[in-house]
PDB file of N, CA and C in Angstrom:
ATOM      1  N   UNK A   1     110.112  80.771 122.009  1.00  0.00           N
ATOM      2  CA  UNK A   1     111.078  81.853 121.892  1.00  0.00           C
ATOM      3  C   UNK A   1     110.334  83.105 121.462  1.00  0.00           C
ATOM      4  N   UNK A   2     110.606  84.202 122.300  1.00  0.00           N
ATOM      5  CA  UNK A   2     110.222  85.410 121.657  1.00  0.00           C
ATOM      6  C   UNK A   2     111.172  86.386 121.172  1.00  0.00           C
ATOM      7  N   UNK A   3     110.920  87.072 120.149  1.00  0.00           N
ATOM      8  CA  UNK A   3     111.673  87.765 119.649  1.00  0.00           C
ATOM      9  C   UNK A   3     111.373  89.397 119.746  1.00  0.00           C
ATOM     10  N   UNK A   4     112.178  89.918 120.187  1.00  0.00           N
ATOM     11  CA  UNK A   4     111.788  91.636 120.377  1.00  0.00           C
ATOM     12  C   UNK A   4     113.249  92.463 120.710  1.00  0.00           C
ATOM     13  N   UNK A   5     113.582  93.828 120.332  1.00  0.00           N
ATOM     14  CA  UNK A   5     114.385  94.754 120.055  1.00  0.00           C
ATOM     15  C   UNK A   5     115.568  93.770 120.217  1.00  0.00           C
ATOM     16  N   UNK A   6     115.897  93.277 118.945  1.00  0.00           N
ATOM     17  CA  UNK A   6     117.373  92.661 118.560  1.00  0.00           C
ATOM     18  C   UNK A   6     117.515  91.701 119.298  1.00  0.00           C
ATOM     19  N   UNK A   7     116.918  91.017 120.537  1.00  0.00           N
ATOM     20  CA  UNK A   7     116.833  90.063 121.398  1.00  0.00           C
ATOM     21  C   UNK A   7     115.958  88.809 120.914  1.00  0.00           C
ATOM     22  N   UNK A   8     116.621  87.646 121.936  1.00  0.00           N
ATOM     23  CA  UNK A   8     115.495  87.046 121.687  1.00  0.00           C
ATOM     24  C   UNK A   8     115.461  86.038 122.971  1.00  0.00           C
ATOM     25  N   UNK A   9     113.995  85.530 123.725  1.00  0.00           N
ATOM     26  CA  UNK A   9     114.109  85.086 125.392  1.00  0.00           C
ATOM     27  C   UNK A   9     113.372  84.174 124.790  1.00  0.00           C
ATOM     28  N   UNK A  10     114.244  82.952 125.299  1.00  0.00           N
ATOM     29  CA  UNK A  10     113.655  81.633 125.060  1.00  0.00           C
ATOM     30  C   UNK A  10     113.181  81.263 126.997  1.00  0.00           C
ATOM     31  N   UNK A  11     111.540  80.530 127.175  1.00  0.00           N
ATOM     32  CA  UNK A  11     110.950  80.839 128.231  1.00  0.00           C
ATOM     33  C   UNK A  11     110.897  79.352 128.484  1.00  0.00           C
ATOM     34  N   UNK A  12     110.801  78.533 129.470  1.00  0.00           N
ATOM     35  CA  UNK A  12     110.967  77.062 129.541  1.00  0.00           C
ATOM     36  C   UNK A  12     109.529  77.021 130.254  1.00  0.00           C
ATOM     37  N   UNK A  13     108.678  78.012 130.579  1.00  0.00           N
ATOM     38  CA  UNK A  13     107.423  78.226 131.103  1.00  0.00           C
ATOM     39  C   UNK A  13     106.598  77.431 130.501  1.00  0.00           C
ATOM     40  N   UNK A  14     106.438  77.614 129.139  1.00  0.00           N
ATOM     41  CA  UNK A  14     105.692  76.900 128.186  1.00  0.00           C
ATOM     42  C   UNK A  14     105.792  75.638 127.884  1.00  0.00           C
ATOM     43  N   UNK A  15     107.180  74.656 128.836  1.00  0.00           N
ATOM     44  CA  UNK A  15     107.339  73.682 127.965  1.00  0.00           C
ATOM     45  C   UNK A  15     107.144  72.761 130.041  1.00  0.00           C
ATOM     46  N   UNK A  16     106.428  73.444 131.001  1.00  0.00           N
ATOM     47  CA  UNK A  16     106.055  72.543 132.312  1.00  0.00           C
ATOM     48  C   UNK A  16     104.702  72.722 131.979  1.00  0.00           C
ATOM     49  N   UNK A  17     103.797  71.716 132.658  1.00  0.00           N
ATOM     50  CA  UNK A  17     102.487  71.428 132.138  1.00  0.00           C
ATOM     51  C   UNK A  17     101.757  72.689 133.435  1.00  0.00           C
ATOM     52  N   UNK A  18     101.179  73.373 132.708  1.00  0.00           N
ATOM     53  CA  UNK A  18     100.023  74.461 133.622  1.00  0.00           C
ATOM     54  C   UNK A  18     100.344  75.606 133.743  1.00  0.00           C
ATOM     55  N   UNK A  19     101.688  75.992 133.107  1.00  0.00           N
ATOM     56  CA  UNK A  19     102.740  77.207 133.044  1.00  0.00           C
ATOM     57  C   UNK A  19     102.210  77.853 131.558  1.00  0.00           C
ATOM     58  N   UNK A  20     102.195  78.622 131.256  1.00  0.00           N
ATOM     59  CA  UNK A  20     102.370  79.701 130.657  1.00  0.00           C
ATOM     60  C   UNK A  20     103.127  81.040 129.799  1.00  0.00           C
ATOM     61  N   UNK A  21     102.857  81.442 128.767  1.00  0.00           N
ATOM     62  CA  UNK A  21     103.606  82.551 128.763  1.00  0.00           C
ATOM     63  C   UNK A  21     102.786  83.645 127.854  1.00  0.00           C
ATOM     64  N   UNK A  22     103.060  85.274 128.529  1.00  0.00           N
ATOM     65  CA  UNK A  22     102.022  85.821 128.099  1.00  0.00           C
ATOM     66  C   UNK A  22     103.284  87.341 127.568  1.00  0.00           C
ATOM     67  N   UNK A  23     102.350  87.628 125.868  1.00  0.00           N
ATOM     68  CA  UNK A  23     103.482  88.413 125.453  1.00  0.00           C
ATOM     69  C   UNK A  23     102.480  89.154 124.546  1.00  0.00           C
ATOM     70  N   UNK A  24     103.193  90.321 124.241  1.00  0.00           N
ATOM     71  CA  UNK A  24     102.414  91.532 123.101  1.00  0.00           C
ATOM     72  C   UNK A  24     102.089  90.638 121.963  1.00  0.00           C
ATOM     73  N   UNK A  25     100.833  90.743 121.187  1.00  0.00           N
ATOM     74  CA  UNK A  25     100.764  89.681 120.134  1.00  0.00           C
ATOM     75  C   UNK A  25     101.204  90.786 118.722  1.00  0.00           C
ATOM     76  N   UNK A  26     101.925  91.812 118.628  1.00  0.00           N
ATOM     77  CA  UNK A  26     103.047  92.164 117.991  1.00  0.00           C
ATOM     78  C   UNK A  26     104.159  91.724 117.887  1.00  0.00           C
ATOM     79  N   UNK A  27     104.819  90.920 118.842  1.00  0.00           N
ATOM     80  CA  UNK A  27     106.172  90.581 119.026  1.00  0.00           C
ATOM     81  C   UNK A  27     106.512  89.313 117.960  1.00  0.00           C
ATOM     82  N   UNK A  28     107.160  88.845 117.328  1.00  0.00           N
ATOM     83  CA  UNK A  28     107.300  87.833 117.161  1.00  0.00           C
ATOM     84  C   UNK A  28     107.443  86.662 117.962  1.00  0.00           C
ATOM     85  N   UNK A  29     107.189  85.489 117.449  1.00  0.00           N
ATOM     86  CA  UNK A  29     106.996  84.140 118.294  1.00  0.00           C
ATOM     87  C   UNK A  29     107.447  83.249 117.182  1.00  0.00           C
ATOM     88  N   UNK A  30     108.268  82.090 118.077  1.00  0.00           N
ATOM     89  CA  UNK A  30     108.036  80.998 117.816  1.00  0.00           C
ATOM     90  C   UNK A  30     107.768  79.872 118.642  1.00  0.00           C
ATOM     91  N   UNK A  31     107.171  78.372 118.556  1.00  0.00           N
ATOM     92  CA  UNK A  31     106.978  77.413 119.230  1.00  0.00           C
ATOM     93  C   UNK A  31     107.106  76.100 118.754  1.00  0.00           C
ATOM     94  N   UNK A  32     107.401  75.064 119.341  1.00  0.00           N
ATOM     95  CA  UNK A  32     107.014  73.586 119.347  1.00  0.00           C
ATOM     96  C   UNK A  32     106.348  72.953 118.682  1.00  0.00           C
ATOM     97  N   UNK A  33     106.125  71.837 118.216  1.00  0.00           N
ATOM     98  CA  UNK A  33     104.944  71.411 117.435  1.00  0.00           C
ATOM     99  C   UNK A  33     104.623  70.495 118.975  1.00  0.00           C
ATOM    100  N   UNK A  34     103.544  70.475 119.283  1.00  0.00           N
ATOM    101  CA  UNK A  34     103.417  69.585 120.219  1.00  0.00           C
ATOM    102  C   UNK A  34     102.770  68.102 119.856  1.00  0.00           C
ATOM    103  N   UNK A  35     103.872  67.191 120.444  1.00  0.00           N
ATOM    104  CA  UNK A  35     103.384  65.719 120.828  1.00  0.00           C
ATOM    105  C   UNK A  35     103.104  64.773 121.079  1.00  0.00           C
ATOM    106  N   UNK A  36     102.909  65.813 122.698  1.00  0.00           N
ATOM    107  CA  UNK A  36     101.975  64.397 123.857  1.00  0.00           C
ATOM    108  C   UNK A  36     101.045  66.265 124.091  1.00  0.00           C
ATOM    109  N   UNK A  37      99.677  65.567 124.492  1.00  0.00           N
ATOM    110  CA  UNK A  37      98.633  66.387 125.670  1.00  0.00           C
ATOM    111  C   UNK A  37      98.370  67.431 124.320  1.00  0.00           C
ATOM    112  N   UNK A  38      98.369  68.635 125.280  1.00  0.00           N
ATOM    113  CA  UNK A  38      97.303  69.382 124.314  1.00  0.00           C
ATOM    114  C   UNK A  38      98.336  71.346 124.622  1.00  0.00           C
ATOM    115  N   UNK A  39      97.662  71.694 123.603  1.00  0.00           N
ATOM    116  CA  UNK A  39      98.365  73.280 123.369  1.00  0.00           C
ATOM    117  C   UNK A  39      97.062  74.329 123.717  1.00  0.00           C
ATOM    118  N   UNK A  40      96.924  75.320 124.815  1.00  0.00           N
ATOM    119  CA  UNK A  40      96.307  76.024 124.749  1.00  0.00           C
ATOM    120  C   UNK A  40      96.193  77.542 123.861  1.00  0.00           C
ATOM    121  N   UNK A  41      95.788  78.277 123.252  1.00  0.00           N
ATOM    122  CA  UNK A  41      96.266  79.078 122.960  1.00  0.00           C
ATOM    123  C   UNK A  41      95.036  80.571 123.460  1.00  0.00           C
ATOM    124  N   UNK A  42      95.344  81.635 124.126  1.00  0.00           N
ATOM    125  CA  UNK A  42      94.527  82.337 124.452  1.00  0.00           C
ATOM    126  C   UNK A  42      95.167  83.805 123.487  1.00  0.00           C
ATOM    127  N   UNK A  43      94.052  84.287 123.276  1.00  0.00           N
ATOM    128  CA  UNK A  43      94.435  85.711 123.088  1.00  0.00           C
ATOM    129  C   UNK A  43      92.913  86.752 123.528  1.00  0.00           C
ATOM    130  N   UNK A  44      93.517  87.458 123.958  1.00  0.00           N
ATOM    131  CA  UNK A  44      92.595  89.166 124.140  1.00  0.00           C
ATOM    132  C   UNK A  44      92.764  90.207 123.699  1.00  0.00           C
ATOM    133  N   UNK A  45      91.855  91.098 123.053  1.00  0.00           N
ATOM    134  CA  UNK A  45      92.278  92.471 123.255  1.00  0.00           C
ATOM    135  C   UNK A  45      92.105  93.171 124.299  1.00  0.00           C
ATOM    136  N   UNK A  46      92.868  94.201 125.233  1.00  0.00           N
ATOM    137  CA  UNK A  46      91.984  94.607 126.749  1.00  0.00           C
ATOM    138  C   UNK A  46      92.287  96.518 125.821  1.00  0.00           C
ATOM    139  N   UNK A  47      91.139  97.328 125.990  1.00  0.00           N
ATOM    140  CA  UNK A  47      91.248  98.965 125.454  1.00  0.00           C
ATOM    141  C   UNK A  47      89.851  99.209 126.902  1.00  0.00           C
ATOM    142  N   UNK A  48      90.998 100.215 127.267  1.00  0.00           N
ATOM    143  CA  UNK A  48      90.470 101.158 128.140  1.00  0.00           C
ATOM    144  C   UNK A  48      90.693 102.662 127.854  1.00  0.00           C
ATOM    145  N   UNK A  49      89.941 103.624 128.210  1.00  0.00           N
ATOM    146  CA  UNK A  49      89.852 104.915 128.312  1.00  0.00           C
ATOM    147  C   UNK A  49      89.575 105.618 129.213  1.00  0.00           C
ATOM    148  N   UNK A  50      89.977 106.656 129.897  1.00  0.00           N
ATOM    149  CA  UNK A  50      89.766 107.493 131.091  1.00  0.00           C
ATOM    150  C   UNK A  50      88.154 107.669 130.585  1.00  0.00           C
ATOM    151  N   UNK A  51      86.887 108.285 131.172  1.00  0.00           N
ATOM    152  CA  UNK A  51      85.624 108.607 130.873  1.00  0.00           C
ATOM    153  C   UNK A  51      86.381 110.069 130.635  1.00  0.00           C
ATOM    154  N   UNK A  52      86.824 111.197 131.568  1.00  0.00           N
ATOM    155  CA  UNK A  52      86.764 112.327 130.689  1.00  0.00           C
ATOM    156  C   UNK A  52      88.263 112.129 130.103  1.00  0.00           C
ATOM    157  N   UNK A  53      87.883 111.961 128.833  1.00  0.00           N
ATOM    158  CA  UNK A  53      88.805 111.936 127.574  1.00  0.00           C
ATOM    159  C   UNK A  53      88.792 112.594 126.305  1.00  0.00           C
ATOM    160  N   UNK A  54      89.552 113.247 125.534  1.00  0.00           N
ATOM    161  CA  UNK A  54      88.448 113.691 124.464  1.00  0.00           C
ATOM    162  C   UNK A  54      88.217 112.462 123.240  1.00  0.00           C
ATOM    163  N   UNK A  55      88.195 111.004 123.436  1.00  0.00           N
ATOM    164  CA  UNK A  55      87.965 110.456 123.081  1.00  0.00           C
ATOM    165  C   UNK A  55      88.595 109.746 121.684  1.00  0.00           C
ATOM    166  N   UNK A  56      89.552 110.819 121.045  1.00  0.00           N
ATOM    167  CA  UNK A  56      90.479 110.369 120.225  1.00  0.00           C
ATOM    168  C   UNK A  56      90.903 109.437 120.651  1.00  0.00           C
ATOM    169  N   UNK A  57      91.429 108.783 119.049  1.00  0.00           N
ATOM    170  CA  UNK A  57      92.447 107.219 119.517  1.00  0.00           C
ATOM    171  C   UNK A  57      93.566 107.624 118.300  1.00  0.00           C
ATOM    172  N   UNK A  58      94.884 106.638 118.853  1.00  0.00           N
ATOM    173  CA  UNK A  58      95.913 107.148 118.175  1.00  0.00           C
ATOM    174  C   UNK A  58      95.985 105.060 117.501  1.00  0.00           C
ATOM    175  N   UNK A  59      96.574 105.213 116.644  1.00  0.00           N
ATOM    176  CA  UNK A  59      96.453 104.239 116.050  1.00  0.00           C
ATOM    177  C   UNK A  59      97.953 103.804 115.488  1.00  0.00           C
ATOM    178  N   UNK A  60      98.834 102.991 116.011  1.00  0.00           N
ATOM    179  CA  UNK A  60     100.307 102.817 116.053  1.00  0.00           C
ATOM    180  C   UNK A  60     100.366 101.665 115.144  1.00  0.00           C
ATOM    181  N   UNK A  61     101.272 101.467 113.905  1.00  0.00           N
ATOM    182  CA  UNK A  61     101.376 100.592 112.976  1.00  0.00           C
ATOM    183  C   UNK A  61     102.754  99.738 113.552  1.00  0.00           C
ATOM    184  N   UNK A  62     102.592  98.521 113.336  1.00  0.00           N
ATOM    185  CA  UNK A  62     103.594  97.680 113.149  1.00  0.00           C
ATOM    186  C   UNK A  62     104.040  96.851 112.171  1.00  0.00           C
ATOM    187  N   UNK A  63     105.150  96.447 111.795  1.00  0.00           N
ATOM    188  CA  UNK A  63     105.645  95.848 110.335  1.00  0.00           C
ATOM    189  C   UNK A  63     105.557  96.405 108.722  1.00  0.00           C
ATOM    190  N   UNK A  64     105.044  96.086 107.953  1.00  0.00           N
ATOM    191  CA  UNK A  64     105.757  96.821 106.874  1.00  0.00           C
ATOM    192  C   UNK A  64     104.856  98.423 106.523  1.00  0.00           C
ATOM    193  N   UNK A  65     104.214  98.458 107.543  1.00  0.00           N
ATOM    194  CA  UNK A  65     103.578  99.689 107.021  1.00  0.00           C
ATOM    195  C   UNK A  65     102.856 100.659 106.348  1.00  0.00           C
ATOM    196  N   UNK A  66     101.777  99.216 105.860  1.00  0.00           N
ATOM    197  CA  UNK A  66     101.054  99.018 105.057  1.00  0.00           C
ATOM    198  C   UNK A  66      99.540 100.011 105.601  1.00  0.00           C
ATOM    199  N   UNK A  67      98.739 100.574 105.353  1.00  0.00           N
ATOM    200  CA  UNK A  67      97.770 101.798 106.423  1.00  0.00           C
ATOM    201  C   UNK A  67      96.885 100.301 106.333  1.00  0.00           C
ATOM    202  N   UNK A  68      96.157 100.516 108.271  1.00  0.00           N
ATOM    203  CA  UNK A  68      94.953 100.038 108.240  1.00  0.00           C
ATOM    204  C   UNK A  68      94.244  99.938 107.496  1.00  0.00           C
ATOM    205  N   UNK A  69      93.406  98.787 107.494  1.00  0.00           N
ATOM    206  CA  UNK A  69      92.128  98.191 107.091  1.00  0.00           C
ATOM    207  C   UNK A  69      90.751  98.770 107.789  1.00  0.00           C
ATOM    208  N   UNK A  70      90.856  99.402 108.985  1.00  0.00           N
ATOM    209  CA  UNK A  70      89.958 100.325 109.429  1.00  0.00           C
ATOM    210  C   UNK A  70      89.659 101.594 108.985  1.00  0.00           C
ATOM    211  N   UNK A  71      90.485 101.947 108.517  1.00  0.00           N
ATOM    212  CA  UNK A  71      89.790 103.470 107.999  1.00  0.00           C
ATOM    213  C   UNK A  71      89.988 104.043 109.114  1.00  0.00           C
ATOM    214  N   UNK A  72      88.888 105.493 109.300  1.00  0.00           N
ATOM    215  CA  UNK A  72      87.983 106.245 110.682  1.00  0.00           C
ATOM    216  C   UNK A  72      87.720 105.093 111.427  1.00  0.00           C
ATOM    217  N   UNK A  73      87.424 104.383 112.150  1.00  0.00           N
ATOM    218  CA  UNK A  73      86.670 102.988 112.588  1.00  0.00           C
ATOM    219  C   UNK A  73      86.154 104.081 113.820  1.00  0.00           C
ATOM    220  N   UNK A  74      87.099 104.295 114.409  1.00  0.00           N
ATOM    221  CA  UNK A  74      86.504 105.144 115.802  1.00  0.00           C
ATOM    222  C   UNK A  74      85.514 106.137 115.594  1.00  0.00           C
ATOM    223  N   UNK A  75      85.117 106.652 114.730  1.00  0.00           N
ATOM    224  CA  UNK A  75      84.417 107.523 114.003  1.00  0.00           C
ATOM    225  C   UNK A  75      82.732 107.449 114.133  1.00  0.00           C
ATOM    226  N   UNK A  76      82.654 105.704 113.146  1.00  0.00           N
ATOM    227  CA  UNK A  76      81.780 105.572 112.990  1.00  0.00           C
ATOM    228  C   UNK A  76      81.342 104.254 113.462  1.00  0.00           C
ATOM    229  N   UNK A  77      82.234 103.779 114.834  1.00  0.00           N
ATOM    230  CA  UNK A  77      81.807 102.450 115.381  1.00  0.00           C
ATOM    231  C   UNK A  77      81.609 101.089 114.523  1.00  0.00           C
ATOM    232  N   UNK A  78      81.984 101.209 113.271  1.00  0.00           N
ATOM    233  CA  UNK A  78      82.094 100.170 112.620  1.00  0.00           C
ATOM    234  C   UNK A  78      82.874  98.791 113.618  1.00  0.00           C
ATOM    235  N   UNK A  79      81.560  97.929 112.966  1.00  0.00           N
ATOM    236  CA  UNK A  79      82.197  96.784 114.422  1.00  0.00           C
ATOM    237  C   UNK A  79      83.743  95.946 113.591  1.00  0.00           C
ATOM    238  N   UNK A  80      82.846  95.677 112.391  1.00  0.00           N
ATOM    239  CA  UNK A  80      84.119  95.032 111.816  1.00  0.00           C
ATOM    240  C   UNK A  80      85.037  95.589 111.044  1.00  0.00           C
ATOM    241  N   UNK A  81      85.129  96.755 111.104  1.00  0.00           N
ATOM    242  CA  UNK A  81      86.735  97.697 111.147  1.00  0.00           C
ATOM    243  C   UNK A  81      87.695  97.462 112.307  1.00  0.00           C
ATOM    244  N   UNK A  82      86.415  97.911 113.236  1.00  0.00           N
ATOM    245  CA  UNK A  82      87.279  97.513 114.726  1.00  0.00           C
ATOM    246  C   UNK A  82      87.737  95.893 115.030  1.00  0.00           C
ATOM    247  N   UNK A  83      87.561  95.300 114.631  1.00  0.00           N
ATOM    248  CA  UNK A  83      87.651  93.919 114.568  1.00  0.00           C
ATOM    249  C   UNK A  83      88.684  93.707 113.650  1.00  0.00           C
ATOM    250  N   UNK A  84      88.708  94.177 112.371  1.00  0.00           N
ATOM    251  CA  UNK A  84      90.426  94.435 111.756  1.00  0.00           C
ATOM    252  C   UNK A  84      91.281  95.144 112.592  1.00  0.00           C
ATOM    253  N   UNK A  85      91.391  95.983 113.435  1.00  0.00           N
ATOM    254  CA  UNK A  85      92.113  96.205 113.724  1.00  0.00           C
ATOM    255  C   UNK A  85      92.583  95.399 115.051  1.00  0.00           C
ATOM    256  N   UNK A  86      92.176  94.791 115.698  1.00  0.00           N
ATOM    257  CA  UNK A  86      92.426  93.872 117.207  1.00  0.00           C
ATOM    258  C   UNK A  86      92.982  93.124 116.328  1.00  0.00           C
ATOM    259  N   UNK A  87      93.081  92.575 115.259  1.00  0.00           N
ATOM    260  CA  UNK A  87      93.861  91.231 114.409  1.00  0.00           C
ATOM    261  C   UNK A  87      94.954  91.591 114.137  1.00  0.00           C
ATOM    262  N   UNK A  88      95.199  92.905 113.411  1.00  0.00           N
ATOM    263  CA  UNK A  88      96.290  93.422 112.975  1.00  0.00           C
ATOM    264  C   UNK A  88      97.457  93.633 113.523  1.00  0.00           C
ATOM    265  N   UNK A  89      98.510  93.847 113.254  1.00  0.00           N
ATOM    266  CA  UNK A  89      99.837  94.506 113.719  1.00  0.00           C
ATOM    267  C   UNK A  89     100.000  95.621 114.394  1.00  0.00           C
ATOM    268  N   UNK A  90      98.869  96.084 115.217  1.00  0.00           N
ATOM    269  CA  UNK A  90      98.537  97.510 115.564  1.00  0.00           C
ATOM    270  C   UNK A  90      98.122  97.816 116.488  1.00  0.00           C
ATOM    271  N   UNK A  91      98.769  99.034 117.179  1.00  0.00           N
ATOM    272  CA  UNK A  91      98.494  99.217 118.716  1.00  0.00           C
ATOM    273  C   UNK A  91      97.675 100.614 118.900  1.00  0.00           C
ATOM    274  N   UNK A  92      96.692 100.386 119.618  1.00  0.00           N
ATOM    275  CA  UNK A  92      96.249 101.949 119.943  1.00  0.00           C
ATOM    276  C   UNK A  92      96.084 102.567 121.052  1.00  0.00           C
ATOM    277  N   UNK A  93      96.325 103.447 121.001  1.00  0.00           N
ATOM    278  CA  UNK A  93      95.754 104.599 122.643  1.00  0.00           C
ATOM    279  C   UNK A  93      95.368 105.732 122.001  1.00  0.00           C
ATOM    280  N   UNK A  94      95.088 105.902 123.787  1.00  0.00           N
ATOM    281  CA  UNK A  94      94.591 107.173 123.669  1.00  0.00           C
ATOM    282  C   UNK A  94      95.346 108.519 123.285  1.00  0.00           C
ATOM    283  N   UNK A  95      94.650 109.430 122.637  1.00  0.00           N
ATOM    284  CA  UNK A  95      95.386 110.891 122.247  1.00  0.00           C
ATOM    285  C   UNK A  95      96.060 111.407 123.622  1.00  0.00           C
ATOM    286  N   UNK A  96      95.096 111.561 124.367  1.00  0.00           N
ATOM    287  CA  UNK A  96      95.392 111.994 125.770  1.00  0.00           C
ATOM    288  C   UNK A  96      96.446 111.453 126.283  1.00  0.00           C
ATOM    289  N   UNK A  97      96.331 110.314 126.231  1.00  0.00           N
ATOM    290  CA  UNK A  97      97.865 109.387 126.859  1.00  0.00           C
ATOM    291  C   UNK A  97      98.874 109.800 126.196  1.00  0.00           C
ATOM    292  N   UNK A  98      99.042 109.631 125.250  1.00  0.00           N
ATOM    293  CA  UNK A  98     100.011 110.448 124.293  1.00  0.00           C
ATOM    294  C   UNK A  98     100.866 111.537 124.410  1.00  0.00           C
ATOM    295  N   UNK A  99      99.406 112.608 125.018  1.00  0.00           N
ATOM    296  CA  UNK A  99     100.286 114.181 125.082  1.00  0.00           C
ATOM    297  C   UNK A  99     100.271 114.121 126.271  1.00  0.00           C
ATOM    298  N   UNK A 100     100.157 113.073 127.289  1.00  0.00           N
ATOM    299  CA  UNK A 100     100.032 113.435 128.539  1.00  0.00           C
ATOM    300  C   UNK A 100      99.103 114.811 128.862  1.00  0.00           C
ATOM    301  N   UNK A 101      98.002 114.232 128.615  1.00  0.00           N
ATOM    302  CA  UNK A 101      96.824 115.190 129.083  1.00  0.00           C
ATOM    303  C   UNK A 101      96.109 114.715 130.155  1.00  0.00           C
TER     304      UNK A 101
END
Protein backbone atom coordinates (compact mmCIF):
# COMPACT_ATOMS: atom_id res chain seq x y z
CA UNK A 1 0.00 0.00 0.00
CA UNK A 2 1.13 3.41 -0.76
CA UNK A 3 0.21 6.29 0.83
CA UNK A 4 0.24 9.89 -0.78
CA UNK A 5 -2.05 13.26 -0.83
CA UNK A 6 -4.87 11.89 1.56
CA UNK A 7 -5.00 8.68 -0.62
CA UNK A 8 -3.95 5.55 -0.38
CA UNK A 9 -3.36 2.67 -3.67
CA UNK A 10 -3.09 -0.65 -2.60
CA UNK A 11 -1.03 -2.42 -5.86
CA UNK A 12 -1.54 -6.37 -6.21
CA UNK A 13 1.76 -5.98 -8.52
CA UNK A 14 3.87 -6.79 -5.66
CA UNK A 15 2.07 -9.68 -4.43
CA UNK A 16 2.50 -11.90 -8.52
CA UNK A 17 5.96 -13.32 -8.63
CA UNK A 18 8.34 -10.98 -11.15
CA UNK A 19 5.96 -7.90 -10.84
CA UNK A 20 6.90 -4.99 -9.21
CA UNK A 21 6.21 -1.67 -7.89
CA UNK A 22 8.11 1.48 -8.27
CA UNK A 23 7.30 4.74 -6.13
CA UNK A 24 8.97 8.17 -4.79
CA UNK A 25 10.98 6.87 -1.75
CA UNK A 26 9.27 10.00 0.06
CA UNK A 27 5.92 8.57 -0.08
CA UNK A 28 4.94 6.45 2.53
CA UNK A 29 4.79 2.59 2.29
CA UNK A 30 3.63 -0.24 3.65
CA UNK A 31 4.18 -4.14 3.00
CA UNK A 32 3.86 -7.87 3.81
CA UNK A 33 6.08 -9.77 5.85
CA UNK A 34 6.97 -12.33 3.38
CA UNK A 35 6.63 -16.21 3.72
CA UNK A 36 7.41 -18.32 0.92
CA UNK A 37 10.52 -17.16 -1.80
CA UNK A 38 12.26 -14.10 -1.42
CA UNK A 39 11.65 -10.00 -1.29
CA UNK A 40 13.62 -7.87 -3.58
CA UNK A 41 14.18 -4.51 -2.60
CA UNK A 42 15.86 -1.88 -5.07
CA UNK A 43 16.42 1.68 -4.59
CA UNK A 44 18.28 4.60 -6.70
CA UNK A 45 18.97 7.96 -6.69
CA UNK A 46 18.81 9.21 -10.60
CA UNK A 47 20.05 13.65 -10.51
CA UNK A 48 20.51 15.08 -13.73
CA UNK A 49 21.34 18.62 -14.89
CA UNK A 50 21.13 20.48 -18.18
CA UNK A 51 25.31 21.16 -18.86
CA UNK A 52 24.48 24.93 -19.41
CA UNK A 53 22.98 25.47 -16.02
CA UNK A 54 23.99 27.83 -13.51
CA UNK A 55 24.48 24.96 -11.48
CA UNK A 56 22.49 25.78 -8.34
CA UNK A 57 20.46 23.10 -6.61
CA UNK A 58 17.28 23.71 -4.78
CA UNK A 59 16.92 21.43 -1.97
CA UNK A 60 13.03 20.46 -1.05
CA UNK A 61 12.36 19.11 2.60
CA UNK A 62 9.95 16.49 3.46
CA UNK A 63 8.29 15.57 6.91
CA UNK A 64 8.84 17.30 10.02
CA UNK A 65 11.16 19.81 8.86
CA UNK A 66 13.93 19.34 10.52
CA UNK A 67 17.11 21.37 8.05
CA UNK A 68 19.45 18.95 6.30
CA UNK A 69 22.29 17.12 7.42
CA UNK A 70 24.17 18.43 4.34
CA UNK A 71 24.80 21.78 4.93
CA UNK A 72 26.30 23.67 1.42
CA UNK A 73 27.04 19.94 0.18
CA UNK A 74 26.80 21.29 -3.45
CA UNK A 75 29.32 23.78 -2.61
CA UNK A 76 31.95 21.83 -1.57
CA UNK A 77 31.30 18.27 -3.11
CA UNK A 78 31.34 16.72 0.13
CA UNK A 79 30.69 13.04 -0.77
CA UNK A 80 29.13 12.14 2.43
CA UNK A 81 26.86 15.15 2.83
CA UNK A 82 25.70 14.23 -0.47
CA UNK A 83 25.11 10.82 0.60
CA UNK A 84 22.90 12.25 3.59
CA UNK A 85 21.03 13.70 1.53
CA UNK A 86 19.96 10.69 -1.20
CA UNK A 87 18.85 8.92 2.33
CA UNK A 88 16.86 11.62 3.55
CA UNK A 89 13.32 12.89 3.11
CA UNK A 90 14.49 15.24 0.43
CA UNK A 91 14.11 16.18 -3.01
CA UNK A 92 16.29 18.31 -5.18
CA UNK A 93 16.50 20.22 -8.48
CA UNK A 94 17.64 22.36 -10.26
CA UNK A 95 17.36 26.36 -9.66
CA UNK A 96 16.82 26.64 -13.31
CA UNK A 97 14.03 24.13 -13.35
CA UNK A 98 12.43 25.97 -10.82
CA UNK A 99 12.28 29.43 -12.43
CA UNK A 100 11.89 27.91 -15.61
CA UNK A 101 15.07 29.14 -17.03
Amino acid sequence: VVHGNGASMKSRATTVPGRGLLFRKDLKHEGLLVTEGHKHILSANLWAIRKASSGQILLVTFGDGSASPAGDASEGGDVSALAAIADGPWYALSVDSATGM
